[in-house]
Protein backbone atom coordinates (compact mmCIF):
# COMPACT_ATOMS: atom_id res chain seq x y z
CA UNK A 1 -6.36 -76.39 -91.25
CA UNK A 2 -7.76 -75.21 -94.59
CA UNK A 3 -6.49 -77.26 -97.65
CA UNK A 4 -5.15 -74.04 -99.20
CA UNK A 5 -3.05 -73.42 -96.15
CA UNK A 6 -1.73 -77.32 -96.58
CA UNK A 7 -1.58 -76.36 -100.32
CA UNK A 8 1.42 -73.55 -99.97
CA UNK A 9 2.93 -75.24 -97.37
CA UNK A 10 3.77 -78.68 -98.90
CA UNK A 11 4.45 -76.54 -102.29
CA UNK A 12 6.92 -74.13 -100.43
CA UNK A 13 8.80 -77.66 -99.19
CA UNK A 14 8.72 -79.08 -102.36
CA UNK A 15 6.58 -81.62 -101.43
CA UNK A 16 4.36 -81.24 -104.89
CA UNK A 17 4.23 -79.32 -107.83
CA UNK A 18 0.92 -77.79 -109.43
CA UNK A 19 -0.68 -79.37 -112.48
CA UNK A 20 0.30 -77.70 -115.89
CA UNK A 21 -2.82 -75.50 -116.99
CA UNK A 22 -4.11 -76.61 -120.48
CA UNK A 23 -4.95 -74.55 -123.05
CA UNK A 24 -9.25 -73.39 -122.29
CA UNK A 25 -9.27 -75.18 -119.63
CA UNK A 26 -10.21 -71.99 -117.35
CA UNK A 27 -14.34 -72.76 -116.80
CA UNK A 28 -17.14 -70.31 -116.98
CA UNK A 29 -18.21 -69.89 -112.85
CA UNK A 30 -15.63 -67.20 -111.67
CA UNK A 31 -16.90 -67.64 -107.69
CA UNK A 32 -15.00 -71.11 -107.87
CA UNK A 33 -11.40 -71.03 -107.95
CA UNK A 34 -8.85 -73.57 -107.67
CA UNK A 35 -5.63 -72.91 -106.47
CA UNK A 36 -4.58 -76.26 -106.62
CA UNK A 37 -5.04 -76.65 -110.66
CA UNK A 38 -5.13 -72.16 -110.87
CA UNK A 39 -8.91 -72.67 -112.90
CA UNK A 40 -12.31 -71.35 -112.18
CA UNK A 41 -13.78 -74.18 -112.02
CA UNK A 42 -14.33 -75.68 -108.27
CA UNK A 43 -13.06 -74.70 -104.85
CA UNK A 44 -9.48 -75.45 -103.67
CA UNK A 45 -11.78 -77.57 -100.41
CA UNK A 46 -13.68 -79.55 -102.57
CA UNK A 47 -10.42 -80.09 -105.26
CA UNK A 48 -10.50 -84.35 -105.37
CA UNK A 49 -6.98 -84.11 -106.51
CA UNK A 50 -5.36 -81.95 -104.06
CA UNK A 51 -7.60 -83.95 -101.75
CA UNK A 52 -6.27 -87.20 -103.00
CA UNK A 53 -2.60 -85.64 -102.90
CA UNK A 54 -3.11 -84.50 -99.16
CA UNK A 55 -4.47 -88.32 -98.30
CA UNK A 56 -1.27 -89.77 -100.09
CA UNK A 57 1.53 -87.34 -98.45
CA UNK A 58 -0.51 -87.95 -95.05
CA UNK A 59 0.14 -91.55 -95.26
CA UNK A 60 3.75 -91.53 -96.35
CA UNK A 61 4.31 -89.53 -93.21
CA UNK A 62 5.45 -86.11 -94.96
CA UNK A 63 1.74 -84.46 -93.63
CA UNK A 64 1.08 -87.05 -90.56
CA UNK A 65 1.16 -83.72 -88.75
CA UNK A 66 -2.21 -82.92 -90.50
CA UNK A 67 -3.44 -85.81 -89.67
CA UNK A 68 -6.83 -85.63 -87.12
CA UNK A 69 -5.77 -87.89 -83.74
CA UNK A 70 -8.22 -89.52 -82.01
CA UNK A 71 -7.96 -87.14 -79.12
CA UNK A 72 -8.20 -83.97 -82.01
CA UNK A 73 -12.06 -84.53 -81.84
């Protein structure tokens, strides 16, 4: 499942919040959005945070139905 998918779904339960946008912090490349941190800057799939934030919810067992099974490949 695409990481923006996970993204609205773990933000519709509550799950997370999104970072507060600073001040210039929107970058120059308009073909890269974010919808994690809501910047041009880099895509939501290749956002470390949102990665890193997926990882930890998978573990604490609020995303383990995300998580690839042995038998998923």
């Amino acid at each position: 499942m695409p990481q923006e998918q996970i993204l609205k779904e773990v933000y519709n339960a509550n799950l997370i919040t999104y970072p507060t946008l600073i001040e210039g912090q929107l970058g120059p490349d308009r073909t890269k959005w974010c919808g994690f941190h809501k910047i041009y800057e880099h895509n939501t799939q290749k956002c470390l945070a949102l990665i890193r934030q997926i990882e930890y919810l998978t573990k604490m067992g609020p995303l383990e139905k995300y998580a690839w099974k042995k038998s998923d490949h």
